[in-house]
PDB file of N, CA and C in Angstrom:
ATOM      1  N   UNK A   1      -0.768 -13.144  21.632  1.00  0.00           N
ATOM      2  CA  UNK A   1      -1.977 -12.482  21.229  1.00  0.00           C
ATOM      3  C   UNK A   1      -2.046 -12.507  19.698  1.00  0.00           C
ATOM      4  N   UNK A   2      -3.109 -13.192  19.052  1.00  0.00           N
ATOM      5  CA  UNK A   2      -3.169 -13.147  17.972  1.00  0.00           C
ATOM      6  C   UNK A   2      -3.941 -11.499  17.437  1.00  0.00           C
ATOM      7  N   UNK A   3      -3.231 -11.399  15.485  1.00  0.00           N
ATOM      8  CA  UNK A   3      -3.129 -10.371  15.321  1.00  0.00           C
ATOM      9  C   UNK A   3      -4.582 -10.736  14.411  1.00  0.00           C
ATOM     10  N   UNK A   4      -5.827  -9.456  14.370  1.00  0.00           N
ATOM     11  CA  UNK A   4      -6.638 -10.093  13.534  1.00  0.00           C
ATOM     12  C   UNK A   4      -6.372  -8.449  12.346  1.00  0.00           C
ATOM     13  N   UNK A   5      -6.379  -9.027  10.937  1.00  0.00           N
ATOM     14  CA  UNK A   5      -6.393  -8.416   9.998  1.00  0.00           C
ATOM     15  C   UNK A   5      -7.585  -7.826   9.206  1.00  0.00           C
ATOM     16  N   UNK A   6      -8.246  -7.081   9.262  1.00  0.00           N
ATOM     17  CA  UNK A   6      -9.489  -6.734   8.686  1.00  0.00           C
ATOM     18  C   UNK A   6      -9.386  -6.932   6.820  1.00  0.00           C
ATOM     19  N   UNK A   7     -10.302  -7.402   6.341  1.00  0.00           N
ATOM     20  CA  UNK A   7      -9.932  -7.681   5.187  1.00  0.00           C
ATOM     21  C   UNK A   7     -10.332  -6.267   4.039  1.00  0.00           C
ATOM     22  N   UNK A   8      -9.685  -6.251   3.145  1.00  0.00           N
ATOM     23  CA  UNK A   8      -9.326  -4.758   2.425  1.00  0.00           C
ATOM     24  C   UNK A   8     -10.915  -4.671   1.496  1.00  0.00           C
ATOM     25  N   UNK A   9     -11.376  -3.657   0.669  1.00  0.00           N
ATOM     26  CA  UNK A   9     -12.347  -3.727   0.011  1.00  0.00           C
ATOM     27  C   UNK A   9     -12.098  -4.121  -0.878  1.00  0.00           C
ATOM     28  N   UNK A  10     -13.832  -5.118  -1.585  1.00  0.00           N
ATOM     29  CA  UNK A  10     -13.381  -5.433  -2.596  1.00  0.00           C
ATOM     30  C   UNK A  10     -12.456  -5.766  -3.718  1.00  0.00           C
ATOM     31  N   UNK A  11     -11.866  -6.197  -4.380  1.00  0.00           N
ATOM     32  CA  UNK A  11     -11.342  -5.740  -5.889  1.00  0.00           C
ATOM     33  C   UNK A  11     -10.058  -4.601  -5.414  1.00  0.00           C
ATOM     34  N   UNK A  12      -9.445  -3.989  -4.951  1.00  0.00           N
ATOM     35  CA  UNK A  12      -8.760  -3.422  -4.345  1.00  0.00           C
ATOM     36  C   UNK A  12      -6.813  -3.817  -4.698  1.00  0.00           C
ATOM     37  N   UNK A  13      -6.464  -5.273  -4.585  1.00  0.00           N
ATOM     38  CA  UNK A  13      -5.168  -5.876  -4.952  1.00  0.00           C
ATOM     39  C   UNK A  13      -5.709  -6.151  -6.035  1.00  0.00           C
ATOM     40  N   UNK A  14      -6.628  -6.404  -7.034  1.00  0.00           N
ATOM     41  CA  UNK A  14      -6.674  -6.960  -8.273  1.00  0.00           C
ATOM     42  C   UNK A  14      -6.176  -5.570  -8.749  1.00  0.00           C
ATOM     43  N   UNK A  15      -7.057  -4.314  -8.771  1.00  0.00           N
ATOM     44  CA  UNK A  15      -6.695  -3.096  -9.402  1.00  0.00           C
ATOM     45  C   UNK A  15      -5.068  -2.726  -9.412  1.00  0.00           C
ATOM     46  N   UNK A  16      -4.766  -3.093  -7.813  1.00  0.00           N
ATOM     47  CA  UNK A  16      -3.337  -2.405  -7.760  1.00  0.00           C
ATOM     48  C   UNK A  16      -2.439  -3.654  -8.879  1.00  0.00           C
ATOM     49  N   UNK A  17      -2.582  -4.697  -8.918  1.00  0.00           N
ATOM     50  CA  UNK A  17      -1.832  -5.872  -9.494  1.00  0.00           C
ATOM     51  C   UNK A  17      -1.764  -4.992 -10.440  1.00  0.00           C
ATOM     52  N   UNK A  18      -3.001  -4.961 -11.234  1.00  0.00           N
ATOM     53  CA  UNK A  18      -2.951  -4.688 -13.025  1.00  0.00           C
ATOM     54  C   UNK A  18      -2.295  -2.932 -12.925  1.00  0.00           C
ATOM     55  N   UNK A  19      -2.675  -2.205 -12.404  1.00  0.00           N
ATOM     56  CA  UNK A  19      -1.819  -1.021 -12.388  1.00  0.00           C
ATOM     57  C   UNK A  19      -0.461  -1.025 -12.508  1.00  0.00           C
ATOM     58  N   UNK A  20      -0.076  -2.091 -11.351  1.00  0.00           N
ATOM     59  CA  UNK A  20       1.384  -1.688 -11.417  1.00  0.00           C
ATOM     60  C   UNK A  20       2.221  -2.755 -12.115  1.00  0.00           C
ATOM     61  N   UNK A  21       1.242  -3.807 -13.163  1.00  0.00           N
ATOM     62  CA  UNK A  21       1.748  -4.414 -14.054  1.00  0.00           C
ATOM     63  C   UNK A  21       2.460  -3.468 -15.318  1.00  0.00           C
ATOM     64  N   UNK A  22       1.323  -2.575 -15.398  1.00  0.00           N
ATOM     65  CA  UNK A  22       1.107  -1.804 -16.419  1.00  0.00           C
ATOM     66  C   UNK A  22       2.519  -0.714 -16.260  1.00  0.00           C
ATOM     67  N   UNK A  23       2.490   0.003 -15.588  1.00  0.00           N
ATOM     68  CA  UNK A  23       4.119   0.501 -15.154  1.00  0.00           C
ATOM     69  C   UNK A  23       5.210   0.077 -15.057  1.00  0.00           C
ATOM     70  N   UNK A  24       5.322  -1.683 -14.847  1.00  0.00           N
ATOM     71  CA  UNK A  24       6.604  -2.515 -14.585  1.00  0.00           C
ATOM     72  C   UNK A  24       7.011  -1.952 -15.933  1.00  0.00           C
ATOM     73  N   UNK A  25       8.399  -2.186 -16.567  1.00  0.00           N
ATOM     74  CA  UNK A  25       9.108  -2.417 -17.436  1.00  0.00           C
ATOM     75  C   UNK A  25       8.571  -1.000 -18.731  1.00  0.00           C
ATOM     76  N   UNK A  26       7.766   0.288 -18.141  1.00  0.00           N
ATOM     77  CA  UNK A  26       7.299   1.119 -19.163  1.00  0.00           C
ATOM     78  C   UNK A  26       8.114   2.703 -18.833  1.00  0.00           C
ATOM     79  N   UNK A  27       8.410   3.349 -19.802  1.00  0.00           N
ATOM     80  CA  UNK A  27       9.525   4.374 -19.554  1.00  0.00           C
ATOM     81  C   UNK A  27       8.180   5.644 -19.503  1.00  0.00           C
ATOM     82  N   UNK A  28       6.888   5.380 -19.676  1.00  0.00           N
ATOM     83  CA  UNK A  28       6.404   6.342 -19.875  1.00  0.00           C
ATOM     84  C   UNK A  28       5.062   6.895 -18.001  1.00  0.00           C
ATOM     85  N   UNK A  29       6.649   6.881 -17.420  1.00  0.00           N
ATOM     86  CA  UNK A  29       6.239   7.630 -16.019  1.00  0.00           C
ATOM     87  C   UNK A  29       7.526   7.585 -15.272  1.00  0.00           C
ATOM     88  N   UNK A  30       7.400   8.518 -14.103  1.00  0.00           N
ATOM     89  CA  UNK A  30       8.665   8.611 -13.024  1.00  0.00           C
ATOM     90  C   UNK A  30       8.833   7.839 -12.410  1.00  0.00           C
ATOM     91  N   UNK A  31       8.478   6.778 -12.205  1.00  0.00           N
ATOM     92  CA  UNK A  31       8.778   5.825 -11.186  1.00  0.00           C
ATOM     93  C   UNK A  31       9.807   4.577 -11.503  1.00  0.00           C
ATOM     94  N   UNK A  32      11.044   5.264 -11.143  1.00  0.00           N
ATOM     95  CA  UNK A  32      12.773   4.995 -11.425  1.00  0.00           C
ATOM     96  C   UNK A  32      12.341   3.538 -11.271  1.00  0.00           C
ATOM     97  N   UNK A  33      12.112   2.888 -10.133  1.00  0.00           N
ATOM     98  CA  UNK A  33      12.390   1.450 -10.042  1.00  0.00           C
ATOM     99  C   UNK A  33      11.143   0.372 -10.696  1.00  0.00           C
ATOM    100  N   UNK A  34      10.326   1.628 -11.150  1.00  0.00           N
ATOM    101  CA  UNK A  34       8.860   0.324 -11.970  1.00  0.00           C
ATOM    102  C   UNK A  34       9.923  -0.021 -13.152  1.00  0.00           C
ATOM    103  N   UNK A  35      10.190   1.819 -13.705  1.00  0.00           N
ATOM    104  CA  UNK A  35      10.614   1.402 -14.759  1.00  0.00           C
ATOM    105  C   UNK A  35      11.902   0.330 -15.358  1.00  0.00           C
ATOM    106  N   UNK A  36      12.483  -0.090 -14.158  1.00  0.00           N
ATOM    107  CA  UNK A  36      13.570  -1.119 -14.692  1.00  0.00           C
ATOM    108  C   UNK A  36      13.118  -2.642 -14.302  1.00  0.00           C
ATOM    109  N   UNK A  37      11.755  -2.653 -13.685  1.00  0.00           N
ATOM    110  CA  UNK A  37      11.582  -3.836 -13.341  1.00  0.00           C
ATOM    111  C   UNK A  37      11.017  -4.855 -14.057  1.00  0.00           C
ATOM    112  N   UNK A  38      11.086  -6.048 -14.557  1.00  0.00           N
ATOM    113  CA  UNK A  38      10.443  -6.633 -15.685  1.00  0.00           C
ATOM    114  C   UNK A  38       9.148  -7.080 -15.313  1.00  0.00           C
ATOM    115  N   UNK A  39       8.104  -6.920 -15.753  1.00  0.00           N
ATOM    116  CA  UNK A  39       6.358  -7.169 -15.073  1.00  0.00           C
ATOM    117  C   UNK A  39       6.524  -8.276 -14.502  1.00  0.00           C
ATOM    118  N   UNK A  40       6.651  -9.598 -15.037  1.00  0.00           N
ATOM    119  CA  UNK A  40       7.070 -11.280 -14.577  1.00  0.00           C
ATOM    120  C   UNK A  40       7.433 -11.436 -13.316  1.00  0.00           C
ATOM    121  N   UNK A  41       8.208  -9.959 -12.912  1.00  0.00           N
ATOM    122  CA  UNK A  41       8.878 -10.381 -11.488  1.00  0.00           C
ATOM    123  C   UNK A  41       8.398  -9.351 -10.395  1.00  0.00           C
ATOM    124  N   UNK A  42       7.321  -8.458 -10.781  1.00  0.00           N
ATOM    125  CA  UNK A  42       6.574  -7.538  -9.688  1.00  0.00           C
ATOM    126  C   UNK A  42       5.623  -8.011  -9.414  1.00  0.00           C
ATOM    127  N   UNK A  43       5.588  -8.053  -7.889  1.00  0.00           N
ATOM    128  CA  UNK A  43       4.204  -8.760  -6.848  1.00  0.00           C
ATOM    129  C   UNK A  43       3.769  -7.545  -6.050  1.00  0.00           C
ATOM    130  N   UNK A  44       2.442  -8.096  -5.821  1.00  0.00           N
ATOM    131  CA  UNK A  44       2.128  -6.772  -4.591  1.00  0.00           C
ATOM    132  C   UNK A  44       1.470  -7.548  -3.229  1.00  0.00           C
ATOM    133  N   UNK A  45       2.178  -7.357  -2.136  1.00  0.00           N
ATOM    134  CA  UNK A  45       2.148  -7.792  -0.921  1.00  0.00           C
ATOM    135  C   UNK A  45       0.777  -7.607  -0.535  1.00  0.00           C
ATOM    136  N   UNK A  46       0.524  -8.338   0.462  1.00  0.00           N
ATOM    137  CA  UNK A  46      -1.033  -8.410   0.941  1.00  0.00           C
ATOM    138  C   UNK A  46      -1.292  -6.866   2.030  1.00  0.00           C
ATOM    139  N   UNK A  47      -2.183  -6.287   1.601  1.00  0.00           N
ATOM    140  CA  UNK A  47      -2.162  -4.766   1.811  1.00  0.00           C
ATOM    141  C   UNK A  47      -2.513  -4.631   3.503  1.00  0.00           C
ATOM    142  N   UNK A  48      -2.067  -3.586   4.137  1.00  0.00           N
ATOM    143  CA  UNK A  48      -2.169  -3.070   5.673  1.00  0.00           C
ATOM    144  C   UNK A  48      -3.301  -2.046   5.470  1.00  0.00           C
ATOM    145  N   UNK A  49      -3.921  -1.736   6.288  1.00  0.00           N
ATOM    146  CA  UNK A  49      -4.559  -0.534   7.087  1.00  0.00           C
ATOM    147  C   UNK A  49      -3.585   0.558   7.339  1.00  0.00           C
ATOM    148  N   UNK A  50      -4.525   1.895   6.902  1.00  0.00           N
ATOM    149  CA  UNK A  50      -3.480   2.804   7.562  1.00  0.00           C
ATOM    150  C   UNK A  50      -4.202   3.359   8.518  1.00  0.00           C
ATOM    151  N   UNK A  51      -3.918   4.667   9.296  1.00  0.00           N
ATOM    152  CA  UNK A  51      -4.621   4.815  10.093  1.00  0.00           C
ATOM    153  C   UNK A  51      -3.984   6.558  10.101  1.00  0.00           C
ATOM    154  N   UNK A  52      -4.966   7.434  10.626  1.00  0.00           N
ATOM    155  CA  UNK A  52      -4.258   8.888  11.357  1.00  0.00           C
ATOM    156  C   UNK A  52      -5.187   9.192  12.607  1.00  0.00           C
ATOM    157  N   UNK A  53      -4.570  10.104  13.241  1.00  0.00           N
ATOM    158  CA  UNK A  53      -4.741  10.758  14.210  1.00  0.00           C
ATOM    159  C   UNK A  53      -4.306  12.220  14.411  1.00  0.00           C
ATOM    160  N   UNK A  54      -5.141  13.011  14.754  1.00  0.00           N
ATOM    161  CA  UNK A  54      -5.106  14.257  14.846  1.00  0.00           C
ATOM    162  C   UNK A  54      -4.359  15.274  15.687  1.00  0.00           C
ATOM    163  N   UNK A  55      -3.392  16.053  15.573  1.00  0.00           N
ATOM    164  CA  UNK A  55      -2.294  16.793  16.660  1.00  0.00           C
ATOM    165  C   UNK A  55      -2.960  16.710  17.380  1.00  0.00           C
ATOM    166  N   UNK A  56      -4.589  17.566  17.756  1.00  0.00           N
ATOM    167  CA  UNK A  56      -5.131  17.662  18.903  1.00  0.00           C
ATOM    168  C   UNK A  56      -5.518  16.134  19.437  1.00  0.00           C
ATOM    169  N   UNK A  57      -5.496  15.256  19.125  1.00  0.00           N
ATOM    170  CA  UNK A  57      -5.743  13.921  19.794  1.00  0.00           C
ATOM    171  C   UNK A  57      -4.326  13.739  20.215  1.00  0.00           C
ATOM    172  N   UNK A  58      -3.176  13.716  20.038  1.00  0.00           N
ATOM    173  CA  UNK A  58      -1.962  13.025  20.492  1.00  0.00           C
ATOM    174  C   UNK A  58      -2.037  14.100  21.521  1.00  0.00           C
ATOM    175  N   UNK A  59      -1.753  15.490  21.249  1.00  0.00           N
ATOM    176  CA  UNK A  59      -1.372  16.444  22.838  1.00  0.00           C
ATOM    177  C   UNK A  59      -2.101  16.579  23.571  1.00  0.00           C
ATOM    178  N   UNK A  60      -3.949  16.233  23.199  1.00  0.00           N
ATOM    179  CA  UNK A  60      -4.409  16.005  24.988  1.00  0.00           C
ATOM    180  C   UNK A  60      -4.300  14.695  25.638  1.00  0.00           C
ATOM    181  N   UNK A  61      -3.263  13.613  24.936  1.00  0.00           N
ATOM    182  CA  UNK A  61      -2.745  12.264  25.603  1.00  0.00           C
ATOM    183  C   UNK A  61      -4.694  11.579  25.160  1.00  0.00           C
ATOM    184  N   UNK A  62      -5.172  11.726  23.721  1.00  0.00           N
ATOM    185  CA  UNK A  62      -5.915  10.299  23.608  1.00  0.00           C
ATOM    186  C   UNK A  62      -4.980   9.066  22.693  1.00  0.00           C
ATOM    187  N   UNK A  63      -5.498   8.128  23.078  1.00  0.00           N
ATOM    188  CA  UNK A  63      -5.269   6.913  22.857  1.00  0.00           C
ATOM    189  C   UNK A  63      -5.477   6.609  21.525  1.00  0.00           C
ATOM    190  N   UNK A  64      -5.077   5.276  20.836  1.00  0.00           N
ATOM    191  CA  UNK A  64      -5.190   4.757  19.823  1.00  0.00           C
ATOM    192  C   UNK A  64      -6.755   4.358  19.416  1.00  0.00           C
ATOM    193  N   UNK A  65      -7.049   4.380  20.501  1.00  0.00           N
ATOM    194  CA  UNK A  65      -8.763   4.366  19.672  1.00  0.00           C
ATOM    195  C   UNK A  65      -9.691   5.728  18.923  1.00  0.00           C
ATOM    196  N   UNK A  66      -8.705   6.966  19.179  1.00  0.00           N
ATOM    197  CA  UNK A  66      -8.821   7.617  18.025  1.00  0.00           C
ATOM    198  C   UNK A  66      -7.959   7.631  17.027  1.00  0.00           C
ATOM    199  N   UNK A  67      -7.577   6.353  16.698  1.00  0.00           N
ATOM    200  CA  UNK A  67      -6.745   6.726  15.248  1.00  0.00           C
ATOM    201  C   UNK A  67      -8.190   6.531  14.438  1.00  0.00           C
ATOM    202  N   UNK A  68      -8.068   7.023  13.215  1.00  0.00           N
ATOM    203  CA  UNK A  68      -9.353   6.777  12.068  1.00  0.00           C
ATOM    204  C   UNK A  68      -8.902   5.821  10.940  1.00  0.00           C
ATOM    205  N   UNK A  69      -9.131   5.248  10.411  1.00  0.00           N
ATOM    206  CA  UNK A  69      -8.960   4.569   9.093  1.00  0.00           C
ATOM    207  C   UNK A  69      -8.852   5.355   8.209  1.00  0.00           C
ATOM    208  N   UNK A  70      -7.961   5.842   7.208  1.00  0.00           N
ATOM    209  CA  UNK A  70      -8.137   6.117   5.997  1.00  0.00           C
ATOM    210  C   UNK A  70      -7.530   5.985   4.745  1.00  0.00           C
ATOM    211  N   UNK A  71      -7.007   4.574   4.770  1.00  0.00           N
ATOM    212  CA  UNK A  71      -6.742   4.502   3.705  1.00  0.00           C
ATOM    213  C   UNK A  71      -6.368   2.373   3.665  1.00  0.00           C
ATOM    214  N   UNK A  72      -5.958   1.928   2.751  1.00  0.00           N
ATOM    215  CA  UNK A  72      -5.112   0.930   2.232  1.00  0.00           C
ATOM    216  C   UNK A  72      -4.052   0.559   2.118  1.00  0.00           C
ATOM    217  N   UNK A  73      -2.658   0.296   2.247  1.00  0.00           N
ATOM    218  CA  UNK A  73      -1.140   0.116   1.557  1.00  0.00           C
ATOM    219  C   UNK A  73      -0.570  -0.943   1.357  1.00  0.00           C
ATOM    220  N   UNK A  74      -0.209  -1.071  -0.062  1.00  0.00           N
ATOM    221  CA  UNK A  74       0.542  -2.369  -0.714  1.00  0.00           C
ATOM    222  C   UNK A  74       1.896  -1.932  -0.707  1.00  0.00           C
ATOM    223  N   UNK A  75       3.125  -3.052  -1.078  1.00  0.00           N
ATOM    224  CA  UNK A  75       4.183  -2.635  -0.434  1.00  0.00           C
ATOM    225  C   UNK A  75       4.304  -3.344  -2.228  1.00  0.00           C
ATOM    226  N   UNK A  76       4.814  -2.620  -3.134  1.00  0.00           N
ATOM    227  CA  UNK A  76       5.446  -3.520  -4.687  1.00  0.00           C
ATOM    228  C   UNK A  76       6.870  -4.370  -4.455  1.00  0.00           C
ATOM    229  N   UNK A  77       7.108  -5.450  -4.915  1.00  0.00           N
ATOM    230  CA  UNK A  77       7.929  -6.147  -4.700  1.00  0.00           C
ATOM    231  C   UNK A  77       8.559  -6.140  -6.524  1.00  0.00           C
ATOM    232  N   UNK A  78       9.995  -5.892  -5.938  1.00  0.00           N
ATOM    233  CA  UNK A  78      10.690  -6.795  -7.975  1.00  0.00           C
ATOM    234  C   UNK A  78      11.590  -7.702  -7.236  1.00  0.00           C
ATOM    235  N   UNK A  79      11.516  -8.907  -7.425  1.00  0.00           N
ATOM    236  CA  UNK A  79      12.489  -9.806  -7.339  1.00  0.00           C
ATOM    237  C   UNK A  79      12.886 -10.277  -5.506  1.00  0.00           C
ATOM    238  N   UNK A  80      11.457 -10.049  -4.786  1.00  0.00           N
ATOM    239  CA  UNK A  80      11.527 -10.047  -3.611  1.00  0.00           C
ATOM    240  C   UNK A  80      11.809  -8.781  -2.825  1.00  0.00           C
ATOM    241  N   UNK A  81      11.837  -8.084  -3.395  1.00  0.00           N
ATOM    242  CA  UNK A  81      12.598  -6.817  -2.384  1.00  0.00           C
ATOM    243  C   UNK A  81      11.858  -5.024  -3.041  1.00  0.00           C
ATOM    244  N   UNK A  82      11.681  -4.888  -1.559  1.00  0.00           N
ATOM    245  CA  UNK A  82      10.358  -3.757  -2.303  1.00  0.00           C
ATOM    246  C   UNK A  82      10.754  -2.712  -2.859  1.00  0.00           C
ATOM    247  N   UNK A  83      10.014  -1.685  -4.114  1.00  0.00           N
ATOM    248  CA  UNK A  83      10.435  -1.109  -4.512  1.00  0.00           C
ATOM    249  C   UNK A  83       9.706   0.147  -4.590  1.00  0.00           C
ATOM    250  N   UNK A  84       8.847  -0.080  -4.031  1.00  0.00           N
ATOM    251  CA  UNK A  84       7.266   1.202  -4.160  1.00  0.00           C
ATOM    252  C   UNK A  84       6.030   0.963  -3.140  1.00  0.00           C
ATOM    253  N   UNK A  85       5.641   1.566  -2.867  1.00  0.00           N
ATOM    254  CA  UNK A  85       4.181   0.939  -2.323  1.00  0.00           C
ATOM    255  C   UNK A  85       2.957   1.991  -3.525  1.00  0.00           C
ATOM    256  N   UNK A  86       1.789   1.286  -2.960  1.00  0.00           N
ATOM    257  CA  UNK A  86       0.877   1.748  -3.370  1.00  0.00           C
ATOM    258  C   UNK A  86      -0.370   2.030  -2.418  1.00  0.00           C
ATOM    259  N   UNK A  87      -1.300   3.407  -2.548  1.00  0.00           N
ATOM    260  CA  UNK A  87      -1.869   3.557  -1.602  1.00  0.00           C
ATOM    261  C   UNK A  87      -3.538   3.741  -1.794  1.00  0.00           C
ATOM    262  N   UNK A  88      -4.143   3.058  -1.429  1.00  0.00           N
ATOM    263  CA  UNK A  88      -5.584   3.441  -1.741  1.00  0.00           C
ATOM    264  C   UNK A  88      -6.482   4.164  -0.416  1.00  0.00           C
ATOM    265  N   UNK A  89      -7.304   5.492  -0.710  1.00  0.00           N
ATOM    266  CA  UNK A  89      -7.769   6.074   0.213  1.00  0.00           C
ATOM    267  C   UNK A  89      -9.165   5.637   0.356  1.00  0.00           C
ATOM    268  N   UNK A  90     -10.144   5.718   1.241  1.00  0.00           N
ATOM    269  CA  UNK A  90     -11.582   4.964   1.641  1.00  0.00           C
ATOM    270  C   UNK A  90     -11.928   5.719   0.964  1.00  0.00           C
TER     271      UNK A  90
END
């Protein structure tokens, strides 16, 4: 069964690219592993769908066709191997 991927909005991985260019290799935020990573070698993976569902939808047993969409997620890569994600909400 093929998997079909809905494609993300707009401009969406361009923003996250340059964001988390901008954090690679900069001491001026918390994020332990941007900051040791050299920009040259951080990628951002092709982003997933997220999805939720509501307590009251799982305990009266509905199905996955009430999950809702709400959001985006990139997974940051340094040197192949991930180190952060990033999340965009609709």
């Amino acid at each position: 069964m093929p998997l079909h991927l809905p494609d993300p909005p707009t401009g969406v991985a361009d923003m996250v690219r340059s964001t988390v260019g901008q954090f690679a290799g900069s001491t001026n935020h918390s994020l332990k592993a941007l900051r040791s990573a050299k920009p040259d070698h951080v990628a951002v993976t092709t982003p997933h769908q997220v999805f939720t569902m509501g307590v009251d939808d799982v305990t009266s047993g509905a199905g996955l066709e009430r999950a809702r969409p709400v959001g985006w997620r990139h997974l940051v890569e340094a040197d192949g191997k991930p180190i952060a994600s990033s999340e965009r909400e609709l």
